[in-house]
Protein backbone atom coordinates (compact mmCIF):
# COMPACT_ATOMS: atom_id res chain seq x y z
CA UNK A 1 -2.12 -9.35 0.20
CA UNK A 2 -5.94 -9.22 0.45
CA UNK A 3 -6.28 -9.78 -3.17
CA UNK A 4 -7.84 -13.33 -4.52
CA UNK A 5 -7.89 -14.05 -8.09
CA UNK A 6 -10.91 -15.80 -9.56
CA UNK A 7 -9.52 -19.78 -9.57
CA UNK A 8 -13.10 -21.83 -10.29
CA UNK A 9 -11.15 -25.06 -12.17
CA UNK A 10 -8.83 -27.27 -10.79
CA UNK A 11 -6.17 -28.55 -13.45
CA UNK A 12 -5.44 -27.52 -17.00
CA UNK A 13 -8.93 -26.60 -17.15
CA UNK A 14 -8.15 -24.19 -14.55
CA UNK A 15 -4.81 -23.10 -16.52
CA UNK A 16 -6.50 -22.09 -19.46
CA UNK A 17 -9.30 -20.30 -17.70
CA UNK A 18 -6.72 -18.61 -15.65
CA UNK A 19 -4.48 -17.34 -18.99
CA UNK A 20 -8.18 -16.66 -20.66
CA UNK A 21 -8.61 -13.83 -17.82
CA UNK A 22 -4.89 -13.13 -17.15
CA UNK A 23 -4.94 -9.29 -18.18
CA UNK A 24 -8.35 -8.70 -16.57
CA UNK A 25 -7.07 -10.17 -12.92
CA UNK A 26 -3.59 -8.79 -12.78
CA UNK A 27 -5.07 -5.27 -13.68
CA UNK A 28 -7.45 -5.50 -10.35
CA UNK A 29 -4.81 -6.31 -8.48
CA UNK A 30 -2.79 -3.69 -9.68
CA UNK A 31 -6.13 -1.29 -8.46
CA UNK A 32 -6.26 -3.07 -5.33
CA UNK A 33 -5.37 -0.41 -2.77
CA UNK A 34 -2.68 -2.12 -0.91
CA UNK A 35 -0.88 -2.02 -4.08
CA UNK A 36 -1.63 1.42 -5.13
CA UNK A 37 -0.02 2.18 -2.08
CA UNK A 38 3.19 0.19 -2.04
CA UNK A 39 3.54 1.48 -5.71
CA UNK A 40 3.30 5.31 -4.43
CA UNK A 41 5.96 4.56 -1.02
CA UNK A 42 8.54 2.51 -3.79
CA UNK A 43 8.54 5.75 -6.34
CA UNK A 44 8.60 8.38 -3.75
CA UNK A 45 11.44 7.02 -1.74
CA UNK A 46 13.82 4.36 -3.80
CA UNK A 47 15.72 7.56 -5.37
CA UNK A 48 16.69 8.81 -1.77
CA UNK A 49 18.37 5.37 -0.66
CA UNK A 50 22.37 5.40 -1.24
CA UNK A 51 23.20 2.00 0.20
CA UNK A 52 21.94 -1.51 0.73
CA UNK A 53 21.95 -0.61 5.00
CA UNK A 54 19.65 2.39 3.66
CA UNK A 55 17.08 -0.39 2.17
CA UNK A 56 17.07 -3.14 5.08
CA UNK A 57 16.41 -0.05 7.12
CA UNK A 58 13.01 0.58 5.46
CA UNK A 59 10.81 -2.13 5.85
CA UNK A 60 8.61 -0.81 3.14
CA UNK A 61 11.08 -0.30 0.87
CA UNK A 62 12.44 -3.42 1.35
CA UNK A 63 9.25 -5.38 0.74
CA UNK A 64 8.85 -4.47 -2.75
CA UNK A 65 12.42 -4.68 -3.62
CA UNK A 66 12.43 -8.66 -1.80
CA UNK A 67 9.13 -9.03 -3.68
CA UNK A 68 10.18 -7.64 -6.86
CA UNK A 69 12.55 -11.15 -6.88
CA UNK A 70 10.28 -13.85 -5.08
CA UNK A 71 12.42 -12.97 -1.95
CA UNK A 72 8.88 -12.06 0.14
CA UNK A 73 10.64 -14.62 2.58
CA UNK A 74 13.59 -12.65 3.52
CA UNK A 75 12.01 -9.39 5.27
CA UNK A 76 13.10 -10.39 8.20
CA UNK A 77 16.69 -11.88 7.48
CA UNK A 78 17.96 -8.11 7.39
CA UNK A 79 21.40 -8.22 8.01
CA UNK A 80 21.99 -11.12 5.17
CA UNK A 81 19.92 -8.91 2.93
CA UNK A 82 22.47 -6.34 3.64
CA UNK A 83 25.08 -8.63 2.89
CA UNK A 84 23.89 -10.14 -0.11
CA UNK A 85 23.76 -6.40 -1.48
CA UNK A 86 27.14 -5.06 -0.46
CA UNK A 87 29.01 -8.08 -2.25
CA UNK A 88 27.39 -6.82 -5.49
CA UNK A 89 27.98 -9.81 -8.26
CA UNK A 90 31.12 -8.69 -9.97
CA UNK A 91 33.36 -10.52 -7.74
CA UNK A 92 33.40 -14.40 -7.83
CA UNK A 93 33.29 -15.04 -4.37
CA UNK A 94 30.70 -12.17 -3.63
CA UNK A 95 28.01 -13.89 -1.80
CA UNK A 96 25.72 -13.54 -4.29
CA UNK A 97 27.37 -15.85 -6.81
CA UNK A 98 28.08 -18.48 -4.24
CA UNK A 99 24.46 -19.00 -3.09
CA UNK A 100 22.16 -21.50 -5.25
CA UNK A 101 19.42 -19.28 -5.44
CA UNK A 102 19.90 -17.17 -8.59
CA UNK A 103 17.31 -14.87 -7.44
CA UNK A 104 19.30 -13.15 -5.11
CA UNK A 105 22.30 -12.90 -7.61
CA UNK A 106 19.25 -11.16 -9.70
CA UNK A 107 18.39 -8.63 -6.76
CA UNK A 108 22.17 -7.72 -6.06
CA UNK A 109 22.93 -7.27 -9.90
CA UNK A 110 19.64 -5.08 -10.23
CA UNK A 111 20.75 -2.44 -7.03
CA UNK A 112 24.57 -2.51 -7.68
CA UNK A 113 25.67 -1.05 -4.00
CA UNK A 114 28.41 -3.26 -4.21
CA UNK A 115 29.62 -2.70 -7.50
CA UNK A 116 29.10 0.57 -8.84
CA UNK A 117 29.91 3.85 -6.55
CA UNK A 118 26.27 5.12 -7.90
CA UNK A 119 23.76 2.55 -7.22
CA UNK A 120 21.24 1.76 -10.21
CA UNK A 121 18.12 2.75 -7.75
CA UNK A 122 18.98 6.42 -8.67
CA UNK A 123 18.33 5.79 -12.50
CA UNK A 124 15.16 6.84 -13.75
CA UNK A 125 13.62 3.40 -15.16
CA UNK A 126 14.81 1.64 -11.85
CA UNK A 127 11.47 2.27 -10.26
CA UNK A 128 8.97 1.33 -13.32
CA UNK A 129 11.41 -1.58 -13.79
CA UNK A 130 11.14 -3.24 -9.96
CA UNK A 131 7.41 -2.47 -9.81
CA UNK A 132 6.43 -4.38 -12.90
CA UNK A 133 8.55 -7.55 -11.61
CA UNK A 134 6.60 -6.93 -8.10
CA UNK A 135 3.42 -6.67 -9.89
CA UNK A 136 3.94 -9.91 -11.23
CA UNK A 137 5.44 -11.75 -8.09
CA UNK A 138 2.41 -10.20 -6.12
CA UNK A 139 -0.05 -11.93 -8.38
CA UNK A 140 1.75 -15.18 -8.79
CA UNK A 141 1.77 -15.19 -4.99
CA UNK A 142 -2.00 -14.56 -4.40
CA UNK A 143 -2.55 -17.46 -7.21
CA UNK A 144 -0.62 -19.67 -5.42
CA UNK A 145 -2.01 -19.06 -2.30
CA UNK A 146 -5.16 -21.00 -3.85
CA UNK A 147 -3.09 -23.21 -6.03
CA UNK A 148 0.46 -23.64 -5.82
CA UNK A 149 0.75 -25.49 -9.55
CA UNK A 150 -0.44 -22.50 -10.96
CA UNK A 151 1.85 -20.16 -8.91
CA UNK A 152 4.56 -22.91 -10.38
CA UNK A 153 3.17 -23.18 -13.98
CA UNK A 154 3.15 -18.97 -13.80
CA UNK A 155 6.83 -18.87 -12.56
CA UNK A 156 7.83 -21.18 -15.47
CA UNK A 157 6.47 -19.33 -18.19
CA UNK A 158 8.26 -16.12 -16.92
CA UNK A 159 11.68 -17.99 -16.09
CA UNK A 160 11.67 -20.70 -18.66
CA UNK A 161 10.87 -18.32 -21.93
CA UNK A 162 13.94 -15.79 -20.48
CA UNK A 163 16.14 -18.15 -20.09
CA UNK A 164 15.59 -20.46 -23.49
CA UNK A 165 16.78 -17.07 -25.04
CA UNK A 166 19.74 -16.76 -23.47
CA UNK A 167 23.16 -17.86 -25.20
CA UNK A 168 24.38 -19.95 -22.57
CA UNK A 169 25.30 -23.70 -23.44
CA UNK A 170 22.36 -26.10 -22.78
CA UNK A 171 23.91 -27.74 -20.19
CA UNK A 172 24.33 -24.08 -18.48
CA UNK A 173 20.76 -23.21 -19.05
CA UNK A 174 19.96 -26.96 -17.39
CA UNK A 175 21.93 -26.60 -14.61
CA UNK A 176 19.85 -23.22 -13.58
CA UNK A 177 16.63 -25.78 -13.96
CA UNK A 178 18.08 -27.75 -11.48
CA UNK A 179 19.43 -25.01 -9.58
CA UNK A 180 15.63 -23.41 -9.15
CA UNK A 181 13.40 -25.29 -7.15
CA UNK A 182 10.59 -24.15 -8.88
CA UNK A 183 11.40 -24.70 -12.52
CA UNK A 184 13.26 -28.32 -10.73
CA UNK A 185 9.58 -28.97 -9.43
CA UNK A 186 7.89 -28.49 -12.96
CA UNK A 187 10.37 -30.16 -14.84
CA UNK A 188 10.13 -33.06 -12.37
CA UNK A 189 6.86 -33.35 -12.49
CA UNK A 190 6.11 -32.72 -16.04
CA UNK A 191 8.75 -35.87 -16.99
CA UNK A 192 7.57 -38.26 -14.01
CA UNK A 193 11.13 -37.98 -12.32
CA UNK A 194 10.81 -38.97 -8.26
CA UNK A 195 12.33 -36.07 -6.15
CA UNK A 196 14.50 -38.71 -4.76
CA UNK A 197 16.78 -37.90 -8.10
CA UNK A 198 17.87 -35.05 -6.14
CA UNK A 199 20.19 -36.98 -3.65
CA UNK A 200 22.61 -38.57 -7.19
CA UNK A 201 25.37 -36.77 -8.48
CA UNK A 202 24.36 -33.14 -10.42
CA UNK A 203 25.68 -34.88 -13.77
CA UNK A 204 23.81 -37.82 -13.32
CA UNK A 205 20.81 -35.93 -13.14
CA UNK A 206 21.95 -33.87 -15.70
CA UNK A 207 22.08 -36.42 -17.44
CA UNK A 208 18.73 -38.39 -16.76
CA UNK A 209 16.66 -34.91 -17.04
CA UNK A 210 18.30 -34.31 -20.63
CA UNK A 211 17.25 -38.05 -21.44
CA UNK A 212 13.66 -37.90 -20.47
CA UNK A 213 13.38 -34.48 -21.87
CA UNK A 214 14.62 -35.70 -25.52
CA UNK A 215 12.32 -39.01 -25.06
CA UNK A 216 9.07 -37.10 -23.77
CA UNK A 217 9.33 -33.63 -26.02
CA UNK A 218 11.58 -34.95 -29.00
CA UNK A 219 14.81 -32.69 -27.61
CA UNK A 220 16.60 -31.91 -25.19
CA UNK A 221 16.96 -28.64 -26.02
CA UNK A 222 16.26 -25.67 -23.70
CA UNK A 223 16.39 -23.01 -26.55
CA UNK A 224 12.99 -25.45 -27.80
CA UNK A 225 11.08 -23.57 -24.83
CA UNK A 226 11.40 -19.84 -26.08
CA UNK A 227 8.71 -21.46 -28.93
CA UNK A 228 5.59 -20.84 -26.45
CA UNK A 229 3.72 -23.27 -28.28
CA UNK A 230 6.36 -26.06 -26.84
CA UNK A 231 6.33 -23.89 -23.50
CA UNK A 232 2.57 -24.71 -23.14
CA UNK A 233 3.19 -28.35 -24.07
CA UNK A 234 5.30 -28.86 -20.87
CA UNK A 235 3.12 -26.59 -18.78
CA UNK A 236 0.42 -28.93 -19.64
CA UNK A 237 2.48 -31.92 -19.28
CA UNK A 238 3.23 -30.30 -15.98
CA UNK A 239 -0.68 -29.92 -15.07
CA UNK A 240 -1.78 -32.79 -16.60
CA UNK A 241 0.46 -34.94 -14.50
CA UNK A 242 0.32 -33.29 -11.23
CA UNK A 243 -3.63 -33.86 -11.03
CA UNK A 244 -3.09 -37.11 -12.00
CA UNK A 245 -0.59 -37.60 -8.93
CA UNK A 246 -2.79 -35.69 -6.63
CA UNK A 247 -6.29 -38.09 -7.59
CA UNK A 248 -3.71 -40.80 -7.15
CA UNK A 249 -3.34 -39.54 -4.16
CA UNK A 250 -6.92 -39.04 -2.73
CA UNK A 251 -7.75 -42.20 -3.80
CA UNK A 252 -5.55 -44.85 -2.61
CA UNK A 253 -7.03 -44.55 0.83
CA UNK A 254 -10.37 -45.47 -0.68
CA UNK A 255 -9.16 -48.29 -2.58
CA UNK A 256 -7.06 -49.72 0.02
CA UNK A 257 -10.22 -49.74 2.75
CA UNK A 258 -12.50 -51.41 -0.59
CA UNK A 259 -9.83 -54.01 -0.39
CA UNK A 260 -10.03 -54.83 3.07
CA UNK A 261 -13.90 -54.91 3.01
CA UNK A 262 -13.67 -57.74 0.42
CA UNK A 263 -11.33 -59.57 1.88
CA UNK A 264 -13.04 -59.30 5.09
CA UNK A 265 -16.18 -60.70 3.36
CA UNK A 266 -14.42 -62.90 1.49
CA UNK A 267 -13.30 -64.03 5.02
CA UNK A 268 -16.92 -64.51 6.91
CA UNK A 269 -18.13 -66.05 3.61
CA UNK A 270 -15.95 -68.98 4.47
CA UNK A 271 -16.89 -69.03 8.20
């Protein structure tokens, strides 16, 4: 992707700027010729494809339906493409359902090769659909190409505000946080939590993310997040902390050299 979105702030300086001028960048990327053409190849061809070896076969194809899901990753991983796709998501055990990443239960569940004997790329939405979730994917990637928080902070608006809607038990809609590294990674972030948390029991983090969350934003309810007013308070919480962590960061080296300078004078003053 050639495209590069105007980025001139750092931090949640940056973040507002970027949300200020959010409709005017994704609409040149959308113009951006690259795009223009991937969009043309996805609505000519998607109708003709009958099964999921049909898709891995087209590498075009396949890029926008991978990127349509945040799967960009996977071009090459064919043959597990394939079977992700054939195992559909009906089934318990289908592949798809057993892997932590929800996004590929999302991509199986959106074709339906394994479920349905007429797959949902030959309905008539299915392309405008994919296209506008690739659209968005494409743009979050070139952002984070320049700055990954904001590719983050992007992803959790989209993710978070679907899934506080959803009528799933809190501790359901909390175990897909932890589940997604990215919304993990904001979450973490936003409510000071090391990564190291990762390597205690699920429940115990369950438990310690619910905690800080109900300390930090007043609940520890997910549903809260579908508000986009509280969205935006942990996006800048989010932010806000990460530049503090990265100056933290960039600085220590500094300070730890100023210390040995003084104590090195400190030193010869004594000689």
């Amino acid at each position: 992707m050639n495209y590069a979105p105007a980025l001139p702030l750092p931090g949640y300086a940056g973040w507002t700027f970027l949300k200020r001028t959010l409709p005017a960048q994704t609409q040149a990327l959308q113009a951006s010729p690259e795009m223009k053409r991937d969009e043309a190849y996805f609505r000519a061809k998607i109708g003709s494809i009958n099964s999921a070896e049909d898709l891995v076969k087209d590498r075009r194809l396949l890029k926008v339906a991978l990127g349509a899901y945040g799967l960009d990753g996977d071009i090459n991983n064919r043959f597990f493409i394939r079977k992700v796709l054939e195992g559909g998501t009906l089934k318990d055990g289908s592949l798809a359902n057993r892997l932590a990443d929800k996004q590929y239960l999302k991509l199986a569940d959106a074709f339906g090769f394994g479920d349905f004997s007429t797959p949902r790329n030959k309905l008539s939405d299915f392309a405008d659909k994919t296209l506008a979730l690739y659209r968005t994917r494409q743009f979050e990637g070139a952002v984070g190409q320049q700055n990954g928080d904001f590719r983050l902070a992007l992803n959790a608006e989209r993710e978070l505000g679907a899934l506080a809607g959803k009528s799933s038990s809190n501790d359901t809609k909390w175990f897909t946080v932890l589940g997604s590294p990215p919304l993990r990674k904001v979450f973490e972030t936003a409510l000071r939590l090391p990564a190291s948390i990762g390597a205690i029991d699920i429940d115990r983090q369950l438990a310690v993310f619910k905690s800080r969350a109900e300390a930090q934003f007043g609940s520890s309810d997910l549903s809260n997040f579908a508000d986009p007013a509280k969205l935006e308070t942990l996006l800048r919480s989010f932010l806000l902390a990460s530049e503090q962590t990265a100056y933290s960061s960039a600085t220590q080296p500094a300070a730890r050299a100023l210390q040995m300078l003084q104590t090195s004078s400190s030193l010869f003053a004594r000689l």
